[in-house]
Each structure stands twice: as structure tokens, then as C-alpha cells.
C-alpha atoms as a PDB file:
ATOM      1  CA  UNK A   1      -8.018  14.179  -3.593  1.00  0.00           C
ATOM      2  CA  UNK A   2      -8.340  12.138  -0.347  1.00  0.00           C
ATOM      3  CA  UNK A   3      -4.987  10.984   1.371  1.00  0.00           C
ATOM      4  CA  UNK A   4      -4.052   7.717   0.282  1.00  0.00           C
ATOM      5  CA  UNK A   5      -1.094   8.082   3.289  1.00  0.00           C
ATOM      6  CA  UNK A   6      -1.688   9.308   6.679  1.00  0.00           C
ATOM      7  CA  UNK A   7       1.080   9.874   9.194  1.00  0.00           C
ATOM      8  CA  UNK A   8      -0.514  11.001  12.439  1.00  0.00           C
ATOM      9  CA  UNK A   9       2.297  12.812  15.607  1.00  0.00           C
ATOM     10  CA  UNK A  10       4.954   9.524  14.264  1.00  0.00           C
ATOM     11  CA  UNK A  11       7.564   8.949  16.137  1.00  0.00           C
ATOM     12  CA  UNK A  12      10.223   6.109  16.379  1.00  0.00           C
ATOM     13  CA  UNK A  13      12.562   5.812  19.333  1.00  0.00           C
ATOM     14  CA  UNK A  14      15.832   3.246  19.440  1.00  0.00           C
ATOM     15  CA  UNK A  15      17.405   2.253  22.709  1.00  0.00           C
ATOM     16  CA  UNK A  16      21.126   2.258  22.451  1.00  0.00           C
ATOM     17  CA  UNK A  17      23.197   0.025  24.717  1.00  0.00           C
ATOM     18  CA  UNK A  18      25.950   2.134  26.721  1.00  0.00           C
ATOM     19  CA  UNK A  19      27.792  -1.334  27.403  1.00  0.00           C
ATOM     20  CA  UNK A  20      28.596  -3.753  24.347  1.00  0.00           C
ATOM     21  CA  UNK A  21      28.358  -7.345  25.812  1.00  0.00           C
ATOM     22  CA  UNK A  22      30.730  -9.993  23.835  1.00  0.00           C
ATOM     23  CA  UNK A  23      30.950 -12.642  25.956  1.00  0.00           C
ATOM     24  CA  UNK A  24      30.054 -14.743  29.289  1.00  0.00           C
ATOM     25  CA  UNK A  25      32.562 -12.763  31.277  1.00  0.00           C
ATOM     26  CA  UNK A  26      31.405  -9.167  30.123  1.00  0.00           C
ATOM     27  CA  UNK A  27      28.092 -10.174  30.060  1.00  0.00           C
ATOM     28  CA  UNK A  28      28.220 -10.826  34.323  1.00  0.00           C
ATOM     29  CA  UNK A  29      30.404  -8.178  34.922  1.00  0.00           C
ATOM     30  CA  UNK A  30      28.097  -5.474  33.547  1.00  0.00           C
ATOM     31  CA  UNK A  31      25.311  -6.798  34.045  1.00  0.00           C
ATOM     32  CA  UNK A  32      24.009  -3.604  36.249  1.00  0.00           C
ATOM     33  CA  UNK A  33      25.289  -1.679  33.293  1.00  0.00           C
ATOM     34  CA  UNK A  34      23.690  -3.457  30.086  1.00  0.00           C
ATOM     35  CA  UNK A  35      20.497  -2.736  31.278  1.00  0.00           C
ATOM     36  CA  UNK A  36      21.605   1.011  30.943  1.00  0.00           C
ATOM     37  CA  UNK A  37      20.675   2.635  27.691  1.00  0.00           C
ATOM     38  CA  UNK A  38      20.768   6.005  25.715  1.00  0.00           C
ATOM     39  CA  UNK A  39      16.944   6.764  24.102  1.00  0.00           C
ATOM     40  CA  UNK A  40      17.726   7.676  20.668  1.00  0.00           C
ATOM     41  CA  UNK A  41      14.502   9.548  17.894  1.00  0.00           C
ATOM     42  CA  UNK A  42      15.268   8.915  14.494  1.00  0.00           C
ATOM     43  CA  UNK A  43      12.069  10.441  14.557  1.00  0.00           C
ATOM     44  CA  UNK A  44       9.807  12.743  16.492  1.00  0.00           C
ATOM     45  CA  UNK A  45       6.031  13.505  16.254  1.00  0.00           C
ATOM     46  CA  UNK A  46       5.933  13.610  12.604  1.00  0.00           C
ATOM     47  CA  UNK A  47       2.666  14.408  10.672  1.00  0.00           C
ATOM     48  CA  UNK A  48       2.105  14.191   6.660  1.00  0.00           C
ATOM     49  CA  UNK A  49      -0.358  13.373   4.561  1.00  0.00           C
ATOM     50  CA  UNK A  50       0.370  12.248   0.772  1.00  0.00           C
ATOM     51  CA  UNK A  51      -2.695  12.427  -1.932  1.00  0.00           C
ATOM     52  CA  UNK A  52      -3.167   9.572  -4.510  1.00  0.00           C
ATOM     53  CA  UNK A  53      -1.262   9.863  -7.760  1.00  0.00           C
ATOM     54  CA  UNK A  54       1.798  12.215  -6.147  1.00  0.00           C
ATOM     55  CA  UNK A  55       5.556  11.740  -6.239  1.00  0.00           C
ATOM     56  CA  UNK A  56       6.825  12.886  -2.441  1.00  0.00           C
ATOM     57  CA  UNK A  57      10.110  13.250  -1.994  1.00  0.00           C
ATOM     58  CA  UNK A  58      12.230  12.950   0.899  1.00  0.00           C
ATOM     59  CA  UNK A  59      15.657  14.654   1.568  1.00  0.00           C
ATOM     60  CA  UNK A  60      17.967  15.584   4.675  1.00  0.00           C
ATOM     61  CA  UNK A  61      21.415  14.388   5.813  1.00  0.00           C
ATOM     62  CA  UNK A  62      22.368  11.034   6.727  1.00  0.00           C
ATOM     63  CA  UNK A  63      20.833   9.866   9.773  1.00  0.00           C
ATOM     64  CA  UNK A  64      17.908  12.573   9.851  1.00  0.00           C
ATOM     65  CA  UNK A  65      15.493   9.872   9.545  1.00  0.00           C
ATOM     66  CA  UNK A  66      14.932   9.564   5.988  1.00  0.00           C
ATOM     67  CA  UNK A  67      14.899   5.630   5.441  1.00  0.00           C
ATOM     68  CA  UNK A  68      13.547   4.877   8.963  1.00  0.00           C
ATOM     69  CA  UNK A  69      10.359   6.920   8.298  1.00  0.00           C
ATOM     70  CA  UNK A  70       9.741   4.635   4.857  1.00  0.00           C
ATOM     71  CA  UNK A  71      10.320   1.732   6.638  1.00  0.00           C
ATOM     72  CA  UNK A  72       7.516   2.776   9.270  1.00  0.00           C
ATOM     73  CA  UNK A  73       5.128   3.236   6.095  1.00  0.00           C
ATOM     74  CA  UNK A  74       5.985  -0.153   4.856  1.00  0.00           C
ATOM     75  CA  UNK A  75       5.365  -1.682   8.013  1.00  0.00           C
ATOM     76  CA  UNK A  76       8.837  -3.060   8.958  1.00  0.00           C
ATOM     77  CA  UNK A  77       9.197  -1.434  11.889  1.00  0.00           C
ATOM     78  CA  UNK A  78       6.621  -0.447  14.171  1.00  0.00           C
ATOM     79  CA  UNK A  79       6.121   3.280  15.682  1.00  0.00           C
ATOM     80  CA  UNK A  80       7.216   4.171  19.541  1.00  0.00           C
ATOM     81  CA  UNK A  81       3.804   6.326  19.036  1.00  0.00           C
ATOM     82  CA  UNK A  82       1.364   7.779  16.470  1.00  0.00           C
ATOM     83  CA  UNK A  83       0.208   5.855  13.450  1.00  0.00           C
ATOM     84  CA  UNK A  84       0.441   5.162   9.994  1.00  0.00           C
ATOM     85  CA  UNK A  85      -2.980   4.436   7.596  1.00  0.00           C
ATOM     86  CA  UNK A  86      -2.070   3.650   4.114  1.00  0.00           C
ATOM     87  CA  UNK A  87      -4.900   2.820   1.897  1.00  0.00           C
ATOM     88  CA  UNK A  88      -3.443   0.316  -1.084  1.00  0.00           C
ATOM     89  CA  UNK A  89      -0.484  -2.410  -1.497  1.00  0.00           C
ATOM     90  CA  UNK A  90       2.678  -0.978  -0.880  1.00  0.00           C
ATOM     91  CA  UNK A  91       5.767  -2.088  -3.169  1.00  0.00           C
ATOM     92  CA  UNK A  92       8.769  -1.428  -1.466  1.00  0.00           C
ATOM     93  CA  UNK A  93      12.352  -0.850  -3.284  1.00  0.00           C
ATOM     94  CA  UNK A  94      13.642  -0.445   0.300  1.00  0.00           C
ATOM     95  CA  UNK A  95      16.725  -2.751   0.706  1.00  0.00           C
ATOM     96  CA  UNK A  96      16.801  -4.768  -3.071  1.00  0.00           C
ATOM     97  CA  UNK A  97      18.056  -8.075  -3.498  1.00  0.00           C
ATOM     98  CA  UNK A  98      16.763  -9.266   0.459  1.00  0.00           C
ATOM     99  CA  UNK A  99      15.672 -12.379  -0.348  1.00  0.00           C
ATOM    100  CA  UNK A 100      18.495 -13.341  -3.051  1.00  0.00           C
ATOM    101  CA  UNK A 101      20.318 -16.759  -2.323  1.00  0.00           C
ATOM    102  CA  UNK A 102      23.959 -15.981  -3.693  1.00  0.00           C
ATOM    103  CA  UNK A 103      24.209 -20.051  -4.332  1.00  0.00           C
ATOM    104  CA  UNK A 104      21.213 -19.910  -6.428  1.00  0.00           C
ATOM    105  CA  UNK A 105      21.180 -18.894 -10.030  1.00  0.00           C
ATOM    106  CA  UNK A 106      20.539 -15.538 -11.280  1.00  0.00           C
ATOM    107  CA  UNK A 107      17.380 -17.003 -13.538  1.00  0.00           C
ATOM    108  CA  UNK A 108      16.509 -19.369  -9.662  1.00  0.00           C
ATOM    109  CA  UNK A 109      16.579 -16.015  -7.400  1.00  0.00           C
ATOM    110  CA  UNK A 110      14.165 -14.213 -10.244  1.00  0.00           C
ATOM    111  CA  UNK A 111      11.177 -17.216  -9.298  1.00  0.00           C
ATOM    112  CA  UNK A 112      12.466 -16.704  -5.618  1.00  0.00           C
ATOM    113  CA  UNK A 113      12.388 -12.735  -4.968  1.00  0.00           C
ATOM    114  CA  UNK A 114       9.558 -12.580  -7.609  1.00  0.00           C
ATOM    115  CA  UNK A 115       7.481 -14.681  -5.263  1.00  0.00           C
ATOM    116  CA  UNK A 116       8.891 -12.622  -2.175  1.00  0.00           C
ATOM    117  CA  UNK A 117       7.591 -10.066  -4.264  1.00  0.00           C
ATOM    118  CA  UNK A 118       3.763 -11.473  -4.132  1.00  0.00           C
ATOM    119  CA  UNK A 119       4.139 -12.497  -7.567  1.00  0.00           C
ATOM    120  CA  UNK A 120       3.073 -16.031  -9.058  1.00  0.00           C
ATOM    121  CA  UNK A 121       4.993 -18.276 -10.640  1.00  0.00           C
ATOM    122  CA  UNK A 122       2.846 -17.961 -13.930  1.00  0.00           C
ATOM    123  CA  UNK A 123       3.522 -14.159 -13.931  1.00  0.00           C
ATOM    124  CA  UNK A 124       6.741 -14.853 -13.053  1.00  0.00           C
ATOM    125  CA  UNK A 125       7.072 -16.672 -16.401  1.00  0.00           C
ATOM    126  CA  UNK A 126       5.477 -14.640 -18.423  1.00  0.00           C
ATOM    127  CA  UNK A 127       7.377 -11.688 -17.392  1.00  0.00           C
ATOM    128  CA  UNK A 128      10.508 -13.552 -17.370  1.00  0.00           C
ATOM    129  CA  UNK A 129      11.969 -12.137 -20.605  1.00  0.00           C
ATOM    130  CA  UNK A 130      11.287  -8.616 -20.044  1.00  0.00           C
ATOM    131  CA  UNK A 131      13.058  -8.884 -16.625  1.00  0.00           C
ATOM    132  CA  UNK A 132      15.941 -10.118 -17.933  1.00  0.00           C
ATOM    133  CA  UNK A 133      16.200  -7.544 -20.896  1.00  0.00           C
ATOM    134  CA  UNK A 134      15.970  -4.815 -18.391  1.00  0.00           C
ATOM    135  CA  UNK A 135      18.803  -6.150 -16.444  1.00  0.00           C
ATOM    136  CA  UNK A 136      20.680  -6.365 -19.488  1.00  0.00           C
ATOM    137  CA  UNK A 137      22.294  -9.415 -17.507  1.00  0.00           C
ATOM    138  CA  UNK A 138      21.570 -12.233 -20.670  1.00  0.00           C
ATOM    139  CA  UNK A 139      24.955 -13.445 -20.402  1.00  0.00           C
ATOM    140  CA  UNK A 140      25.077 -14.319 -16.801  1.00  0.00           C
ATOM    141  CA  UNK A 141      21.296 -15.555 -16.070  1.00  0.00           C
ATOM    142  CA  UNK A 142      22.959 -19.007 -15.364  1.00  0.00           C
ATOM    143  CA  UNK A 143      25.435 -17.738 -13.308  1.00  0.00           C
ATOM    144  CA  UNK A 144      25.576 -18.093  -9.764  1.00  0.00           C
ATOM    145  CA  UNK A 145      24.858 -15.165  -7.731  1.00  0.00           C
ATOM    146  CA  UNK A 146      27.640 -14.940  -5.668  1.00  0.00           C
ATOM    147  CA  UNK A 147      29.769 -14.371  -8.687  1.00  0.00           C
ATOM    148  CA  UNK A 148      27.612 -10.723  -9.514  1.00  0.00           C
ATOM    149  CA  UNK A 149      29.115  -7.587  -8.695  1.00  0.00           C
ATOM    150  CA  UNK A 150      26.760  -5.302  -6.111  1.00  0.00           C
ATOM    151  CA  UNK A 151      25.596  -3.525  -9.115  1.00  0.00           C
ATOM    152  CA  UNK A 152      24.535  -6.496 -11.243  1.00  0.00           C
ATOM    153  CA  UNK A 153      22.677  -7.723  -8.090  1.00  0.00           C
ATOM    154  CA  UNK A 154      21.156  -4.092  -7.628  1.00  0.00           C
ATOM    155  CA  UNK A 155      20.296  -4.411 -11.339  1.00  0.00           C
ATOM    156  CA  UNK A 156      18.711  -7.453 -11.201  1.00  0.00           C
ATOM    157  CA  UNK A 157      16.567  -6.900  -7.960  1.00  0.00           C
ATOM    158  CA  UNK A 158      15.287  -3.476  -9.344  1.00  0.00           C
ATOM    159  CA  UNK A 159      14.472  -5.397 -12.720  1.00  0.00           C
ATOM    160  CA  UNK A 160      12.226  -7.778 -10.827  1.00  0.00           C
ATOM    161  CA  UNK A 161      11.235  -5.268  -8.134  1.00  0.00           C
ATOM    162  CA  UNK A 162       9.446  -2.923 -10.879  1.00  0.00           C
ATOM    163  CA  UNK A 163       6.997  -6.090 -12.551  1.00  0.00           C
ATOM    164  CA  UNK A 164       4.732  -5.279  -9.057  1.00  0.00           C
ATOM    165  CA  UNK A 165       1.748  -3.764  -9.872  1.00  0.00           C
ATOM    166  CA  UNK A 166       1.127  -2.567  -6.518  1.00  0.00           C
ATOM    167  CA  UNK A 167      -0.381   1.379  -6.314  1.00  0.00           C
ATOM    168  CA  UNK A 168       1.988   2.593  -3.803  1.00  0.00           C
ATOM    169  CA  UNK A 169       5.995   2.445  -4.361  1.00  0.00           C
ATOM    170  CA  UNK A 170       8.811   3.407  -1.695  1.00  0.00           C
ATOM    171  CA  UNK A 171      11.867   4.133  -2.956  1.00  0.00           C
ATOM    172  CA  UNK A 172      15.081   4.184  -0.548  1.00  0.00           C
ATOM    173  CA  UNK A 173      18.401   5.155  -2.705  1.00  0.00           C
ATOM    174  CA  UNK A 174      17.806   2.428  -4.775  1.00  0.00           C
ATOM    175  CA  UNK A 175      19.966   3.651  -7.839  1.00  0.00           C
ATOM    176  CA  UNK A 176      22.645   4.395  -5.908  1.00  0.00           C
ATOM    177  CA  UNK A 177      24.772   1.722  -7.561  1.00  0.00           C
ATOM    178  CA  UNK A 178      24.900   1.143 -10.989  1.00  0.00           C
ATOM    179  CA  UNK A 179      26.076   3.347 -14.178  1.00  0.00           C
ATOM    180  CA  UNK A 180      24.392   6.161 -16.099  1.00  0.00           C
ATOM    181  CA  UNK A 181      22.902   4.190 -18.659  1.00  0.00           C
ATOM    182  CA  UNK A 182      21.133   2.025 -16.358  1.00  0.00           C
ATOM    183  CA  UNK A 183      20.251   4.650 -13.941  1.00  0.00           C
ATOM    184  CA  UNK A 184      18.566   6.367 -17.178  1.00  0.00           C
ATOM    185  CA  UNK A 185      16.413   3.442 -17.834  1.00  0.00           C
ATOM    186  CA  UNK A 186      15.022   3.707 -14.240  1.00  0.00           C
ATOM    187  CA  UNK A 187      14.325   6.966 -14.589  1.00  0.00           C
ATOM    188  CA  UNK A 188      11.810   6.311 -17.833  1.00  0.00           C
ATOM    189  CA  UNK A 189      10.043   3.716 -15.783  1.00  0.00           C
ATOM    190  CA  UNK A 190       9.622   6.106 -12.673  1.00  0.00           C
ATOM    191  CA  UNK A 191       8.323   8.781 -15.415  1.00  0.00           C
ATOM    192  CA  UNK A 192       6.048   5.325 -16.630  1.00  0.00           C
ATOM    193  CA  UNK A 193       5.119   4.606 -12.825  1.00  0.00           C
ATOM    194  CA  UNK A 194       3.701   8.707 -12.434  1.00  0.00           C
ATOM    195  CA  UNK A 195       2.217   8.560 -15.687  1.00  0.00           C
ATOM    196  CA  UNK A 196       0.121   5.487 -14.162  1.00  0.00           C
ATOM    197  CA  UNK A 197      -0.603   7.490 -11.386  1.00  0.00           C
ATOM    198  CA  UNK A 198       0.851   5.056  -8.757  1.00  0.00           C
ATOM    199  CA  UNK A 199       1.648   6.869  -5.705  1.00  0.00           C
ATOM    200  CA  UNK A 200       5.495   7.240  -4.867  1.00  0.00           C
ATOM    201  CA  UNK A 201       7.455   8.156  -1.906  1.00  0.00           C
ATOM    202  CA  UNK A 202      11.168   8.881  -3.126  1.00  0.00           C
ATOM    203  CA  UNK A 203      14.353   8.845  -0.493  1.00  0.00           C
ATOM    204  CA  UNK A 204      17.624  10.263  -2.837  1.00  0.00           C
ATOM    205  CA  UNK A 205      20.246  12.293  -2.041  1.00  0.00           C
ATOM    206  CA  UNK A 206      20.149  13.163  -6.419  1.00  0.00           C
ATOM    207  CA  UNK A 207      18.482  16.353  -5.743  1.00  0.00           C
ATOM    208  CA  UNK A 208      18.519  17.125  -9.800  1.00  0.00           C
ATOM    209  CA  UNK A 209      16.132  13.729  -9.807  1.00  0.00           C
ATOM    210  CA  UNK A 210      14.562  15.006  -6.628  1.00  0.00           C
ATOM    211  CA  UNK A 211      13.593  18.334  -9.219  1.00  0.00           C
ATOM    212  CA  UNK A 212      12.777  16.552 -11.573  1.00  0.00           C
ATOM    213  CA  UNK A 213      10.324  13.722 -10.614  1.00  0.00           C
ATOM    214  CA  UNK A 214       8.768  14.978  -7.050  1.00  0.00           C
ATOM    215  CA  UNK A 215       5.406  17.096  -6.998  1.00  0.00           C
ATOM    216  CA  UNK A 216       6.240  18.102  -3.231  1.00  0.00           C
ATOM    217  CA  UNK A 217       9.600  17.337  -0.745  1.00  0.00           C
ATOM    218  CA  UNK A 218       9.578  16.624   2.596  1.00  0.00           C
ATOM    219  CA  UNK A 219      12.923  17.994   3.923  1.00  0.00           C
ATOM    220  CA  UNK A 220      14.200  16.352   7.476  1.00  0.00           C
ATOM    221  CA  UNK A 221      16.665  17.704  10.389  1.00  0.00           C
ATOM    222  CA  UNK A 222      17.770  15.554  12.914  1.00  0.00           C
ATOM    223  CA  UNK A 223      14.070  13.430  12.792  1.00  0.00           C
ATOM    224  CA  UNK A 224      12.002  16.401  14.077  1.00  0.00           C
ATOM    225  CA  UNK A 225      12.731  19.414  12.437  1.00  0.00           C
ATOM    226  CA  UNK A 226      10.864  19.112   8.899  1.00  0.00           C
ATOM    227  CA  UNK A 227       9.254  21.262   6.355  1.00  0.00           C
ATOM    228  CA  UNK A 228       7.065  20.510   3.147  1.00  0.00           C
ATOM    229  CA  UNK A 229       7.203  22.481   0.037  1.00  0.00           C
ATOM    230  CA  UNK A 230       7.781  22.550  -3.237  1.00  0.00           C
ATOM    231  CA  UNK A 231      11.228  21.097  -4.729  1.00  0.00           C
ATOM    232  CA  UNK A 232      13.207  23.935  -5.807  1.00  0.00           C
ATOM    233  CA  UNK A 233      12.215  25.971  -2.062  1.00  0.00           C
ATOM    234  CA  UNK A 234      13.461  22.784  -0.162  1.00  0.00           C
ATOM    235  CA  UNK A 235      16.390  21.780  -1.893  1.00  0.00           C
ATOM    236  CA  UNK A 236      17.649  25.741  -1.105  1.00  0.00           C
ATOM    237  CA  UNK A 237      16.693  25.369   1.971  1.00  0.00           C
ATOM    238  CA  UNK A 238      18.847  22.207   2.286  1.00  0.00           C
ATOM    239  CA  UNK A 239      21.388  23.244   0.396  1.00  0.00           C
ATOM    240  CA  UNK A 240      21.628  26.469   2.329  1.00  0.00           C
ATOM    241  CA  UNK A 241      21.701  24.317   5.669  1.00  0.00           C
ATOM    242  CA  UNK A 242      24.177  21.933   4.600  1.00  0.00           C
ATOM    243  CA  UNK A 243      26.725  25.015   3.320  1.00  0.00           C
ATOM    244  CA  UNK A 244      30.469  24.308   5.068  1.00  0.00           C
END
């Protein structure tokens, strides 16, 4: 099957400030100095290719380069070098809930992240029960959303988030908040989603759903070290590394 994601010698670079500048005074004293900075690769020359249909997983420690390298796919942040191809519409469950007006309604910020979503407001509507259902949020869809808990507000995101019909998903931690029931129900819609055949790139630190749901795992070390494998040969491998 033909690569429906390319990732050609990726890399991402950050430049990181050695002086903070808070104010006029700071700002003219180190002036010399602000223009001084540290060259930072959350990622380094990275190259992967992921068929139509699979469920890639990604795993490594915090800060290896795990979310950055998703956001590159989506196209919210542009490489230092290489490239990214991705043939289809990309859904993103990257950072759920961007978007959400916390003065608004719970029912006002479905319309508005739906539509920030690519969705119209006729399939908005006609989706509009099922949505709420999910969220299992009834009781407060008047509410305003400053009033939700961050798990209500995860709930409700992910419960709009999953109506796209987009081929391609990325998936950053997205479950990371909320309670085992819920967190069940979004595992039967991932097994839905690979059913479809929709292509899905999964960021978790849950290495039992990492086993469960991923056909192959990209494991990451410090943004350049990586290998590819099969799930249970890179979560030992991980595991193993990660051993105090």
C-alpha cells in the first residue's frame, strides 16, 4: 500500500533566549545579550513513512519530540528542514477545546469548534444530539463554559472532535483527562475509526492502549534517536530504557 504520510530527513530546531527581557530597562541593558540564543532539536533528521489504513504509534519520554513531530504533520509548525507530504484531510485531536469561548454556552461553543472543525452548520445540527449523548454532558449544555471542569471541557471537545470525517486523525494525549468510563467509550470509537480504515497517528504514554490499538510504534530519544517496530519490541525497549 502506497504511503499516505511521508516524512523526508525532518527536523525542527527552537531558538532559546539566554536573556529573559521583562521590561524597557532589561530590554536596553541586554540588548547585546538578547540577541544571544541556545539552538535547541526537538527533532533531528527524522524519516517515516505511514501506509493508508494503519494505526502508528508514538512513544518516548517527555520532551523527546513526540507532540512536536504531530504538530509538523498537521501543519502548525513548519520544519527547520526536510518535508512532510500527506495525501488526505488531516483531523487533528492535538490540543482539544482551542477554539472554546468559556463565556459562551456549552450547546454555543459546539456550532463554534464544530465550524473550527470544517463542519457546517447543517451537519452541525444534525449531529447535534449524538454529540451531546457522547459527552454525557445533557445537564449542563446551557451552562456556561467557564463553569466546566477540564474534564467536561476535554469531554466535550473530543465529542465534537470525533463527528470529522476526515481520513487521517492525530492524536496527542487526548484522554489524558477524564474517568474510565469515558476513556472506554473513546476507545470503541478508535476501534470504529480502524475498522473504517482511517489512518491514525497515536501520541500516549498508555502503553497497554499503545498494545492494543497500534499496528507499528515509533519509539523517540531525545528527537533523534528513534526506532520502528512492532508494539510489544518497542515498548521493552522503552521500558528497558526508562528502568531507574
Amino acid at each position: 500500500m502506497d504511503s499516505i504520510i511521508t516524512i523526508r530527513d525532518l527536523s525542527k530546531m527552537f531558538k532559546i533566549p539566554h536573556v529573559r527581557n521583562y521590561n524597557l530597562k532589561t530590554y536596553i541593558v541586554n540588548f547585546r545579550k538578547m540577541r544571544q540564543y541556545e539552538k535547541f532539536y526537538a527533532l533531528e533528521r527524522i524519516d517515516l513513512d505511514i501506509e493508508g489504513g494503519e494505526f502508528v504509534g508514538i512513544i518516548g519520554r517527555n520532551g523527546s519530540g513526540k507532540s512536536t513531530l504531530l504538530k509538523l504533520i498537521a501543519g502548525i509548525l513548519i520544519p527547520t528542514s526536510g518535508e512532510v507530504v500527506v495525501e488526505g484531510d488531516i483531523s487533528p485531536f492535538l490540543e482539544l477545546g482551542v477554539g472554546f469561548n468559556p463565556e459562551l454556552t456549552a450547546r454555543e461553543n459546539i456550532f463554534l469548534y464544530s465550524a473550527i472543525l470544517g463542519l457546517s452548520r447543517n451537519e452541525t445540527e444534525g449531529r447535534f444530539a449524538d454529540i451531546v449523548a457522547f459527552s454525557e454532558l445533557e445537564k449542563f449544555i446551557d451552562s456556561p463554559l467557564k463553569n466546566f471542569s477540564s474534564g467536561m471541557q476535554v469531554r466535550l471537545a473530543f465529542s465534537v472532535a470525533i463527528q470529522s470525517n476526515a481520513p487521517i486523525l492525530l492524536v496527542d494525549e487526548v484522554l489524558a483527562v477524564g474517568d474510565a468510563p469515558f476513556q472506554k467509550k473513546c476507545f470503541s470509537v478508535f476501534d470504529r475509526f480502524k475498522r473504517e480504515g482511517r489512518t491514525i497517528v497515536y501520541v500516549s504514554h498508555d502503553l497497554t492502549s499503545i498494545q492494543k490499538f497500534c499496528d507499528r510504534v515509533v519509539y523517540l530519544r531525545r528527537g533523534s534517536e528513534r526506532r520502528y517496530g512492532k508494539p510489544a519490541d518497542m515498548i521493552k525497549l522503552y521500558e528497558s530504557d526508562t528502568k531507574v
